[in-house]
Protein backbone atom coordinates (compact mmCIF):
# COMPACT_ATOMS: atom_id res chain seq x y z
CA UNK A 1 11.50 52.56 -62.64
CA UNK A 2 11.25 49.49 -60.78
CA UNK A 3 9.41 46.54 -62.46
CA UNK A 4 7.87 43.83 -60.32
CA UNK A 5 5.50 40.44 -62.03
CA UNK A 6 2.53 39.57 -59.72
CA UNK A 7 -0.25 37.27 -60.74
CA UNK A 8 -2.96 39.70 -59.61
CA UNK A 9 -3.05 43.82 -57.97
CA UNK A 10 -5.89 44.66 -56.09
CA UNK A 11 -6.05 48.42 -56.15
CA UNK A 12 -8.16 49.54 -52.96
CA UNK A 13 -8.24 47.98 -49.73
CA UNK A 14 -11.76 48.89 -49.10
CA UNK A 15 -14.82 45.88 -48.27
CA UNK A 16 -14.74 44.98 -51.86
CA UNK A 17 -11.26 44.83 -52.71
CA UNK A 18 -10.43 42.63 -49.41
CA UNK A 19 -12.68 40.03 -50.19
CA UNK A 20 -11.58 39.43 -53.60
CA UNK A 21 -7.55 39.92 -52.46
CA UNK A 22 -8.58 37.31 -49.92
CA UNK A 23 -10.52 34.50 -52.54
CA UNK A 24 -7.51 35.69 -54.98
CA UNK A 25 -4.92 34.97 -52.89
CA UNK A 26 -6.58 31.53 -51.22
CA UNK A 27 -7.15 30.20 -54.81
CA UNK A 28 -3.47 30.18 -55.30
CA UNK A 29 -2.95 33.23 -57.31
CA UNK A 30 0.27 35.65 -55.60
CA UNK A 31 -2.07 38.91 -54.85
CA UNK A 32 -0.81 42.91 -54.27
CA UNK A 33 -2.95 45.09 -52.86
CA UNK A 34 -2.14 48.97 -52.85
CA UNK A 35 -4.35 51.53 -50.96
CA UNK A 36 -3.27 55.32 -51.08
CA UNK A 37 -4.61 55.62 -47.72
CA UNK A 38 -2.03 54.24 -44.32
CA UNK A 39 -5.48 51.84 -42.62
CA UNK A 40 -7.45 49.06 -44.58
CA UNK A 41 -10.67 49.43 -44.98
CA UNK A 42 -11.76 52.14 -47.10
CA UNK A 43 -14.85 53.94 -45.90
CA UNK A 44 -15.64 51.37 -43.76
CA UNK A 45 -12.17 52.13 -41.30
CA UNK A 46 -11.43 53.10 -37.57
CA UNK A 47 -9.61 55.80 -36.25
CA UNK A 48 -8.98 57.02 -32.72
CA UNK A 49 -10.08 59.70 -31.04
CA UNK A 50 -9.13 61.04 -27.65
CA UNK A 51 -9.20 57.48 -26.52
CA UNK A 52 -12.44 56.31 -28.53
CA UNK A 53 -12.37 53.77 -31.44
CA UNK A 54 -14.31 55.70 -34.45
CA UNK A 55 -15.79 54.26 -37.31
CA UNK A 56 -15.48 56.51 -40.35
CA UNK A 57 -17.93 54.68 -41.86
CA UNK A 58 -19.99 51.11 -42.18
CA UNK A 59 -20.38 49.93 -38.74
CA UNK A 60 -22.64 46.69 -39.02
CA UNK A 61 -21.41 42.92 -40.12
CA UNK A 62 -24.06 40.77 -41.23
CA UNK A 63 -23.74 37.29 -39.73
CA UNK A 64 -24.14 34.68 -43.03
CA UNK A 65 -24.38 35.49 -46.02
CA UNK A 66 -21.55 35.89 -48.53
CA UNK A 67 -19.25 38.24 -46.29
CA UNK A 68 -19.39 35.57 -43.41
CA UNK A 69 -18.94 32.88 -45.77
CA UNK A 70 -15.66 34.81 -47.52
CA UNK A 71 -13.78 34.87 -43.97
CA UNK A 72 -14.59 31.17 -43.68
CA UNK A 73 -13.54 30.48 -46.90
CA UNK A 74 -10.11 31.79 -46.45
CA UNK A 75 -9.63 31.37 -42.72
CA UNK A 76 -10.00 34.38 -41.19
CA UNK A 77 -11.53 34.87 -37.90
CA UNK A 78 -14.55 37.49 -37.36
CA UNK A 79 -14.50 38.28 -34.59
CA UNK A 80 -18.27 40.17 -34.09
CA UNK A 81 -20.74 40.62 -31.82
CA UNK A 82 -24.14 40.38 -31.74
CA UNK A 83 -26.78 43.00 -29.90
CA UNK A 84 -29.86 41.95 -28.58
CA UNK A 85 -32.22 43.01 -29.91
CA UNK A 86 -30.28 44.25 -33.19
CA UNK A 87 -32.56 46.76 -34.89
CA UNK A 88 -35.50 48.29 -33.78
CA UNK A 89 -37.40 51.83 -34.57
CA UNK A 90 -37.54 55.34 -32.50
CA UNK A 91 -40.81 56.52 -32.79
CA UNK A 92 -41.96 59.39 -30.99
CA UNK A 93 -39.88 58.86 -28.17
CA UNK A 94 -40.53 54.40 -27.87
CA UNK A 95 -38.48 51.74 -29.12
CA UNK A 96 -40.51 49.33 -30.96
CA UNK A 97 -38.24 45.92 -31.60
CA UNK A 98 -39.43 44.27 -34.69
CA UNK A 99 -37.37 41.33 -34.63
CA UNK A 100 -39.70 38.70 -34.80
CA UNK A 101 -42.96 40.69 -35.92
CA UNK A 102 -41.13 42.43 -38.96
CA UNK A 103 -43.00 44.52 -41.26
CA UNK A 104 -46.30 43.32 -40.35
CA UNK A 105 -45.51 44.45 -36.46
CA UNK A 106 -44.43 47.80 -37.35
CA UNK A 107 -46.54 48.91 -40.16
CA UNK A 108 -49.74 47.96 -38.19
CA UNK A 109 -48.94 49.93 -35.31
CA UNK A 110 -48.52 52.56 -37.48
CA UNK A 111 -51.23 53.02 -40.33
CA UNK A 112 -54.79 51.49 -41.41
CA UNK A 113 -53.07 51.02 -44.69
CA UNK A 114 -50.82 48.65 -43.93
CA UNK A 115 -52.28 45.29 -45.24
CA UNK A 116 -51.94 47.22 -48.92
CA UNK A 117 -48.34 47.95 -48.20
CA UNK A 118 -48.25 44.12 -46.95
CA UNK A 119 -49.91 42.82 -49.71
CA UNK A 120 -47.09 44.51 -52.50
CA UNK A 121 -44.43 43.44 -50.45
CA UNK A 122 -45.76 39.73 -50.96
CA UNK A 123 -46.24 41.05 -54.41
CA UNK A 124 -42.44 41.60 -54.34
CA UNK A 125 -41.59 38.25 -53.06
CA UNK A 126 -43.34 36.96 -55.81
CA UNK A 127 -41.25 38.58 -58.60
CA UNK A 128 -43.96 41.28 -59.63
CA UNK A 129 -41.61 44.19 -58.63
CA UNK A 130 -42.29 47.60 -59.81
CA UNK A 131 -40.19 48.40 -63.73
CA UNK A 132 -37.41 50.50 -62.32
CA UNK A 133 -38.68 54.11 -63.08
CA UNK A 134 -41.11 55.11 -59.64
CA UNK A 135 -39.64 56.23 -56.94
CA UNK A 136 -39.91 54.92 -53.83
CA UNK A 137 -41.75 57.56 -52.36
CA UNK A 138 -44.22 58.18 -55.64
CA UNK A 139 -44.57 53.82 -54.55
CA UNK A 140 -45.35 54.47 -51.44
CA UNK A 141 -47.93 57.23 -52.15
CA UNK A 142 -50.14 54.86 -53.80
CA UNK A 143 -50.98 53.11 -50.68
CA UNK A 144 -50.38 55.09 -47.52
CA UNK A 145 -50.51 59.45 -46.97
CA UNK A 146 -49.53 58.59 -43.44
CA UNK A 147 -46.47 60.95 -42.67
CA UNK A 148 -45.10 58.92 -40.08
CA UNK A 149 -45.03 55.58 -42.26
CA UNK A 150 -43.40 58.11 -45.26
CA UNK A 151 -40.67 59.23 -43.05
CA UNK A 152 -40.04 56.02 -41.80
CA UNK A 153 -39.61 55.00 -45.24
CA UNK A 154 -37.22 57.67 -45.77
CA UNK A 155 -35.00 56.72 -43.21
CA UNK A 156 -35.07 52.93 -44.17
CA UNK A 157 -33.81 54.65 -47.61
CA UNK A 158 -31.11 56.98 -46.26
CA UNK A 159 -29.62 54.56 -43.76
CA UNK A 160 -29.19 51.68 -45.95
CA UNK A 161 -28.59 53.16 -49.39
CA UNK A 162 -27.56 56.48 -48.54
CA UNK A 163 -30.19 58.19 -50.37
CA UNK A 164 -33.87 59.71 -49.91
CA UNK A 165 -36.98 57.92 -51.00
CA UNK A 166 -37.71 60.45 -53.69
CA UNK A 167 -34.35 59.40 -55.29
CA UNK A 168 -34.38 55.02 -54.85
CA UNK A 169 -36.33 53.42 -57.22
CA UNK A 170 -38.82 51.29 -55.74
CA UNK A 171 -37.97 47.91 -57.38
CA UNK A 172 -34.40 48.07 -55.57
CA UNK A 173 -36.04 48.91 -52.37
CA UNK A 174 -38.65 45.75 -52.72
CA UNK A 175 -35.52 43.61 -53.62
CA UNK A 176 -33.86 44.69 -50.68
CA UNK A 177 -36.59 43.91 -48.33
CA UNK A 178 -37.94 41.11 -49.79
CA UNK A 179 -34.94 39.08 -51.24
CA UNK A 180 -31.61 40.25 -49.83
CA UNK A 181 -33.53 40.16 -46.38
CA UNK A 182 -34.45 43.15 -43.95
CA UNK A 183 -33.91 42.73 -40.27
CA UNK A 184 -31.19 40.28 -40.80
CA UNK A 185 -28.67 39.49 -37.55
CA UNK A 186 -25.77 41.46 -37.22
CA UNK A 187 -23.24 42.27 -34.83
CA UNK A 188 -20.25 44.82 -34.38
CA UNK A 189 -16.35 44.85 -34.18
CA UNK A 190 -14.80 45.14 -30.61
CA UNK A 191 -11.49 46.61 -32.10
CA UNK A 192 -13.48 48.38 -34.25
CA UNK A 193 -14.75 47.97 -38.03
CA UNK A 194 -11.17 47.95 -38.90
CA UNK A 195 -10.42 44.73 -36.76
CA UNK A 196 -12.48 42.70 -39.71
CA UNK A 197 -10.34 44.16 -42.00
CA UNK A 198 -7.21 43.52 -40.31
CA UNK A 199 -8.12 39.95 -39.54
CA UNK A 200 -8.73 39.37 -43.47
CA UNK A 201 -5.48 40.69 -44.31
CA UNK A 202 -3.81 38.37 -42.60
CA UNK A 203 -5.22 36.02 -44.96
CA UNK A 204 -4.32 38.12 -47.54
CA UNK A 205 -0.49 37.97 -46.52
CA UNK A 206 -0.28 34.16 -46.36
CA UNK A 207 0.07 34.56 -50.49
CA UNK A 208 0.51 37.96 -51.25
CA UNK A 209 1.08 41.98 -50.03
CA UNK A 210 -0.45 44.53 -49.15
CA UNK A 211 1.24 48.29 -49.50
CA UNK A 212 -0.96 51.37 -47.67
CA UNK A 213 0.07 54.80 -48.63
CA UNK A 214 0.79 53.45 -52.21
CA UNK A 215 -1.56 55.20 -55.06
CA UNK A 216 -1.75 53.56 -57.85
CA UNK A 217 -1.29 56.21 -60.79
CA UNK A 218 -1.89 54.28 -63.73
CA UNK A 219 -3.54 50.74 -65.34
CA UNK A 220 -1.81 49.43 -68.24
CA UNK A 221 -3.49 48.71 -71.13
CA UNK A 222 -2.82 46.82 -74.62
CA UNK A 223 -4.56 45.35 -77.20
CA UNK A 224 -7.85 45.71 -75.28
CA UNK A 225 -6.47 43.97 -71.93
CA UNK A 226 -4.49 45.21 -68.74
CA UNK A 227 -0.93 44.86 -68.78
CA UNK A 228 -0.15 45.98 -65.71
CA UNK A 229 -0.77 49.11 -62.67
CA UNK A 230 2.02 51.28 -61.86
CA UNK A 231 1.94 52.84 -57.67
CA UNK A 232 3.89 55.34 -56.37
CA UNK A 233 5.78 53.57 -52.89
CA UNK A 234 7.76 55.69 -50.93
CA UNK A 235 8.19 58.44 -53.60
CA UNK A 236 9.35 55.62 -56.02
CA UNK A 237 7.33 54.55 -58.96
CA UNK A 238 6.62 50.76 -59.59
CA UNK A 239 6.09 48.90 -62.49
CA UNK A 240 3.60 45.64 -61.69
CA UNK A 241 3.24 43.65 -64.44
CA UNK A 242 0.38 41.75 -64.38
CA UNK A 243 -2.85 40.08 -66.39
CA UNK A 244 -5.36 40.89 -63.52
CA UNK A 245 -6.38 43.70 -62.22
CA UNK A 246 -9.30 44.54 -59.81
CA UNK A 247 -10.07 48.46 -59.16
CA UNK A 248 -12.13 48.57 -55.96
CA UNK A 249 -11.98 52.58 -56.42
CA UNK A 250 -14.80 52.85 -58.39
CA UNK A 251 -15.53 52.72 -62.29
CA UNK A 252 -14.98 56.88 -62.72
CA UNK A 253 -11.52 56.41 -60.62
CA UNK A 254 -10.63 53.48 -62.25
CA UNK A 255 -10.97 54.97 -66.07
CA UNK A 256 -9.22 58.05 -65.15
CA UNK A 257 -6.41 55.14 -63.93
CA UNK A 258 -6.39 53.15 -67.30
CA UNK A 259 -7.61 56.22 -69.36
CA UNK A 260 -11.28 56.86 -71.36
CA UNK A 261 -9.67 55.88 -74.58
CA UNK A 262 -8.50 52.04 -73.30
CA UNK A 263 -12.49 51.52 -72.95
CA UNK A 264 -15.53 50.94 -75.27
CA UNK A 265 -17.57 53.81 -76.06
CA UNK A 266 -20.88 52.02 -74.16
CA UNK A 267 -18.97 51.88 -70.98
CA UNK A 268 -17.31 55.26 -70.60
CA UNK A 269 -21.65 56.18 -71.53
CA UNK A 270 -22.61 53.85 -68.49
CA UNK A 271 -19.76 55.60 -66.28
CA UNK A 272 -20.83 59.24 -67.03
CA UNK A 273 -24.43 58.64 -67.47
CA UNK A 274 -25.75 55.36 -65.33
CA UNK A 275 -23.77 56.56 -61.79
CA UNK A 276 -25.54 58.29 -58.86
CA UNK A 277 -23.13 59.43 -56.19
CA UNK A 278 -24.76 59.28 -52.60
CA UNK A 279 -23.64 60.94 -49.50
CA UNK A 280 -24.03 60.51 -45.71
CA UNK A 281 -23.31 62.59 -42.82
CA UNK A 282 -21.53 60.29 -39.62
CA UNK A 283 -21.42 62.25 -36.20
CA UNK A 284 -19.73 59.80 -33.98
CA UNK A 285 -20.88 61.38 -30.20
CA UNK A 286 -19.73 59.82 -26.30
CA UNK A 287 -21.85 60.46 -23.15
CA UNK A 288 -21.32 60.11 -20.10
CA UNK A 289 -24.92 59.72 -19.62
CA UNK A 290 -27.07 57.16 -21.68
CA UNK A 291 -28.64 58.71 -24.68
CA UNK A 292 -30.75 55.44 -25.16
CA UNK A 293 -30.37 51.95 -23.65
CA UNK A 294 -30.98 50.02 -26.94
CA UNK A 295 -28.20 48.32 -27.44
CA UNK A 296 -28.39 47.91 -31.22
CA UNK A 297 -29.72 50.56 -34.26
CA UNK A 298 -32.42 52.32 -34.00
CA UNK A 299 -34.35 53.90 -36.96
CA UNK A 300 -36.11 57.07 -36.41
CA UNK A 301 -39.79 58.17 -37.52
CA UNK A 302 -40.23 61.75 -38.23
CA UNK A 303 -36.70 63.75 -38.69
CA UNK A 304 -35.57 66.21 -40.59
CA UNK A 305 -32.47 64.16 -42.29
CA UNK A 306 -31.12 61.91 -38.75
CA UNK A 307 -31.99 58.50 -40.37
CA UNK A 308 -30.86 55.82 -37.53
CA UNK A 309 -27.94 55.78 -34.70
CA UNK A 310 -26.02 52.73 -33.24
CA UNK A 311 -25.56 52.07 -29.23
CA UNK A 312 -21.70 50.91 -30.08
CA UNK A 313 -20.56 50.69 -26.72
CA UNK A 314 -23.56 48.50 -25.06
CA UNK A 315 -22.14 45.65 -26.96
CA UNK A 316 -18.55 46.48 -27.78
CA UNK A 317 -17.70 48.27 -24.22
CA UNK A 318 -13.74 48.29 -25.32
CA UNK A 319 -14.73 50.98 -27.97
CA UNK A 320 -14.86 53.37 -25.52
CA UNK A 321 -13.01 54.29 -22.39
CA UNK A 322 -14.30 53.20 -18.59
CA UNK A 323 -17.11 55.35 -18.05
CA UNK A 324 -18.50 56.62 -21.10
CA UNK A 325 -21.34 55.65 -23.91
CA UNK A 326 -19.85 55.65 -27.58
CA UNK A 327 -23.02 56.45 -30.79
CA UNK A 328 -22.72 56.92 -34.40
CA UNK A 329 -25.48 58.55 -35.92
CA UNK A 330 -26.08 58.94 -39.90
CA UNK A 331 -27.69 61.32 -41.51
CA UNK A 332 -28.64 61.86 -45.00
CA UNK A 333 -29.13 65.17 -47.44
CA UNK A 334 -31.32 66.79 -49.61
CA UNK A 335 -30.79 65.86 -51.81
CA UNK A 336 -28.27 63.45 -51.46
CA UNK A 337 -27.72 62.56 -55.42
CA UNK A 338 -27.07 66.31 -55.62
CA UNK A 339 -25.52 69.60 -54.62
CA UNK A 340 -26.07 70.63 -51.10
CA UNK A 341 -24.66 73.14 -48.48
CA UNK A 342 -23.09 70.90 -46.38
CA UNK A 343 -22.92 73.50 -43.03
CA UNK A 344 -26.99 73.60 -42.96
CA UNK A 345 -27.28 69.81 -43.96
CA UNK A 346 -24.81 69.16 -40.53
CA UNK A 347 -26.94 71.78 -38.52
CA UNK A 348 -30.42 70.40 -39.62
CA UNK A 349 -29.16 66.81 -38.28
CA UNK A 350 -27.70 67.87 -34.80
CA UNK A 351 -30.92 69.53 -34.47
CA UNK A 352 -32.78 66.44 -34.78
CA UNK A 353 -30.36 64.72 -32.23
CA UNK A 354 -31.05 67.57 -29.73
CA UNK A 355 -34.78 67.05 -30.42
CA UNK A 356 -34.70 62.64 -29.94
CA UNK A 357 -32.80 62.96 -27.18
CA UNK A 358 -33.46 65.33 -24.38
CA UNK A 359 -29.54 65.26 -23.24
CA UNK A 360 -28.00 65.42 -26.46
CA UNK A 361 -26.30 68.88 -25.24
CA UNK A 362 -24.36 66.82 -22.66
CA UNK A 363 -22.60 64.73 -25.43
CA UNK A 364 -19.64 65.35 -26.34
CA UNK A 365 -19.45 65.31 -30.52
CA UNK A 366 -15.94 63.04 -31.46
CA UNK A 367 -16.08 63.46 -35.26
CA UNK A 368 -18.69 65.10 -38.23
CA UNK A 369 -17.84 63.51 -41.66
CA UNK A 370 -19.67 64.79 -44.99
CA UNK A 371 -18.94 62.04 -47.11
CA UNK A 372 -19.83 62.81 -50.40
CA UNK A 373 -18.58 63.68 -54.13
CA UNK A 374 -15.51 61.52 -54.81
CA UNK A 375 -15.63 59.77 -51.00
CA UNK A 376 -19.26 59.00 -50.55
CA UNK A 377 -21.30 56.40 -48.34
CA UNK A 378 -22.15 54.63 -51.44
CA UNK A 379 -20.34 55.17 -55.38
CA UNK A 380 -23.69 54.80 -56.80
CA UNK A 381 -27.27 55.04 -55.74
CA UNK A 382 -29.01 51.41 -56.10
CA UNK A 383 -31.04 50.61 -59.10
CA UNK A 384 -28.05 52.18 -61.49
CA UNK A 385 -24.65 50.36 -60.45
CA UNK A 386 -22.99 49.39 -63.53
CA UNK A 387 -21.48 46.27 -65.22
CA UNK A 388 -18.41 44.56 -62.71
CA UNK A 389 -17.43 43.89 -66.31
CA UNK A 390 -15.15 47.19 -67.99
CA UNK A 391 -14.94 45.87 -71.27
CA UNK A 392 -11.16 45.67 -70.78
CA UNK A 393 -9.83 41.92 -70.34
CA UNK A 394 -8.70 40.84 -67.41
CA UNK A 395 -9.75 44.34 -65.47
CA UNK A 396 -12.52 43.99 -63.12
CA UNK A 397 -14.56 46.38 -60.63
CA UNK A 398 -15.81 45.25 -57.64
CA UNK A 399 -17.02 47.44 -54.70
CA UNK A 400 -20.18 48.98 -53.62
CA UNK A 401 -20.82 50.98 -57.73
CA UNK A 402 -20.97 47.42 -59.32
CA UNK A 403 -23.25 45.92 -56.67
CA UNK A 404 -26.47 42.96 -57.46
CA UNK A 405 -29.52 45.13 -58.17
CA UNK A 406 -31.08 46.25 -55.00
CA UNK A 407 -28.55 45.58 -52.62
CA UNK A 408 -26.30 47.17 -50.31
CA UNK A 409 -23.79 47.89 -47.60
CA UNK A 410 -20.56 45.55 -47.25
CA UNK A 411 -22.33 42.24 -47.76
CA UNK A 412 -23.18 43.69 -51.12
CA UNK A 413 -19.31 44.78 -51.95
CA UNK A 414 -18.11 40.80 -50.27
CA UNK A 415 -20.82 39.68 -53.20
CA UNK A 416 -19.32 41.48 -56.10
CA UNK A 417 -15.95 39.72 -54.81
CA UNK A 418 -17.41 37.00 -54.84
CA UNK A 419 -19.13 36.76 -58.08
CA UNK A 420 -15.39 38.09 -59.43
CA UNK A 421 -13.40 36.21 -58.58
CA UNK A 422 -14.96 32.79 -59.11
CA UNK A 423 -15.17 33.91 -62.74
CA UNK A 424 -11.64 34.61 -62.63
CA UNK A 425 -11.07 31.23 -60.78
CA UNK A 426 -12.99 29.15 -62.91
CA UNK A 427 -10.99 30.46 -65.85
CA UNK A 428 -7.53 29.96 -64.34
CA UNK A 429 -5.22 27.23 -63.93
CA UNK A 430 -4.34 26.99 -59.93
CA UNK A 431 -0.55 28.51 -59.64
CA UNK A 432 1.00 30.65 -57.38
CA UNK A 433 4.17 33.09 -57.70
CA UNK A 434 6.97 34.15 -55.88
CA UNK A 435 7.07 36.90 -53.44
CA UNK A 436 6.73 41.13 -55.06
């Protein structure tokens, strides 16, 4: 077997993983990445299809925050652009922008109740957030029986955490919306959701590699630390010898990697007990005819499990060829922490698309994607992501599973990079090693 030294692997080329490859390698420390798939990105990729540029997954870049701030911090463009207006709701058939009016617009359009809802969510700001345990639905029920306001707060749920209000606890949903910041600005990818990716491994390669279609098939362990992560690259194993690791495949992948026993008892609990896989259903659909002329997302009211849909080609026309609209819509289960039958869960959310949209049937579906199990939207359900921290020195998780409480999406994977790596930083002299 060949046997390589590295100062740091990165094992999974996914949000989380590229961000901290990127601060890694721009702090001076020689950085491998290895991916098993042949694209970076993870979940949040592009493929093509009969001419159209698919997302398999995440779609929308927040502008500032911690993501934008990790591509200026190493030097890589992001290149993303910005639809006006960005996010708005479908309700019974009307787009209603809340851009400027926010919560207050909406939910007063919508119910009698709202200044109670109001009056928690200033509640929220304040710190007095609910202790974990209620669901955001049982929340919810305290204020308002209006069924439109309850499916609206569904879909809120199931587009940005992947899950159903019955199964979010309503403390991360309050931090969400009151501290990580509904309604933000964000903007899409013209080469796709990949291009972001590609443009940060270019920083990565200024100090360091990156090998797709390379598993990694085990993390070293000794004396309670890593020692190293061996990959299989082109049918050859490799030894990397290393001090750091970061696993950006998720705390169950990453102790099957290193093995249960290399752990503390209290974190192999957290890793079978705390996690709550989520799942998500992407239909990517062209037109040739305009679905709906919002150029952004839109959120729907009452559906059965459609949760919102993005206008991709309004803003990003290269997407798609001359001539034709390009959507992703996202659905979400029932349960989506559970077991499901995937087949009626797909037919129950085309049916709602035929229902929104009057010429639905004209569309022409690109791609369906269940992702769920061990390739879901999110690792873990927020309100019970686990420690970044394995208990193992010098082997860190980063990635969507190990997330701040209550947030979400790829500015909460960029964070856990973040929040990784300057620990590591901070705790390392500033070298840098010679090429794997």
């Amino acid at each position: 077997m060949d046997t390589q030294r590295i100062d740091a692997v990165v094992i999974g080329a996914g949000a989380g993983g590229l961000c901290a490859a990127a601060r890694l390698a721009h702090g001076g420390l020689h950085t491998l990445v290895v991916d098993d798939k042949d694209r970076l990105g993870g979940r949040a990729s592009t493929e093509e299809i009969d001419g159209f540029k698919v997302n398999i997954g995440a779609i929308a870049i927040e502008f500032g925050g911690v993501f934008e701030e990790t591509f200026h911090t190493v030097g890589a463009p992001l290149d993303i652009r910005a639809p006006e207006p960005a996010s708005s709701f479908f309700i019974d058939g009307k787009v209603i922008d809340v851009g400027r009016g926010g919560w207050s617009l909406l939910l007063g359009q919508l119910t009698k109740q709202a200044s109670r809802i109001l009056e928690k969510f200033a509640d929220a700001r304040s710190g007095n957030l609910p202790d974990g345990r209620q669901s955001t639905e049982d929340w919810l029920k305290g204020y308002t029986s209006n069924a439109t306001v309850h499916a609206l707060f569904r879909n809120l749920c199931a587009a940005i955490f992947a899950c159903n209000a019955a199964e979010l606890p309503a403390r991360a949903f309050l931090t969400y919306f009151t501290s990580k910041g509904a309604f933000k600005k964000f903007g899409f990818c013209p080469q796709g959701t990949i291009g972001v990716w590609n443009s940060l491994g270019s920083a990565i390669r200024r100090n360091g590699d990156i090998w797709l279609g390379t598993p990694a098939t085990t993390i070293h362990t000794a004396n309670g630390r890593v020692a190293g992560v061996t990959v299989l690259r082109n049918g050859e194993r490799v030894r990397i010898d290393t001090d750091l690791v970061i696993s950006n495949a998720g705390p169950k992948a990453t102790v099957a990697l290193a093995g249960s026993e290399a752990f503390p008892a209290d974190y192999i609990a957290k890793v079978k007990n705390d996690l709550r896989p989520a799942a998500n259903i992407v239909i990517n659909v062209a037109s040739r005819e305009p679905l709906i002329n919002h150029p952004g997302i839109v959120t729907f009211g009452k559906t059965r499990r459609l949760c919102n849909m993005a206008n991709l080609s309004a803003t990003c026309p290269e997407l798609a060829p001359p001539g034709w609209h390009l959507y992703v819509a996202y659905a979400v289960p029932v349960p989506a922490l559970g077991d499901f039958d995937s087949d009626a869960e797909v037919a129950l959310a085309l049916e709602d698309l035929r229902e929104q949209f009057a010429n639905f049937d004209q569309a022409k579906i690109l791609s369906i994607r269940v992702m769920r199990d061990d390739w879901p939207a999110q690792r873990s359900c927020a309100g019970y992501d686990l420690p970044r921290e394995t208990g193992i020195e010098g082997l860190w998780c980063v990635g969507d599973a190990v997330k701040q409480y209550g947030n979400g999406g790829t500015q909460a994977c960029a964070e856990t990079a973040k929040i990784v790596t300057d620990a590591i930083l901070a705790a390392r002299p500033r070298r840098s090693a010679g090429r794997v």
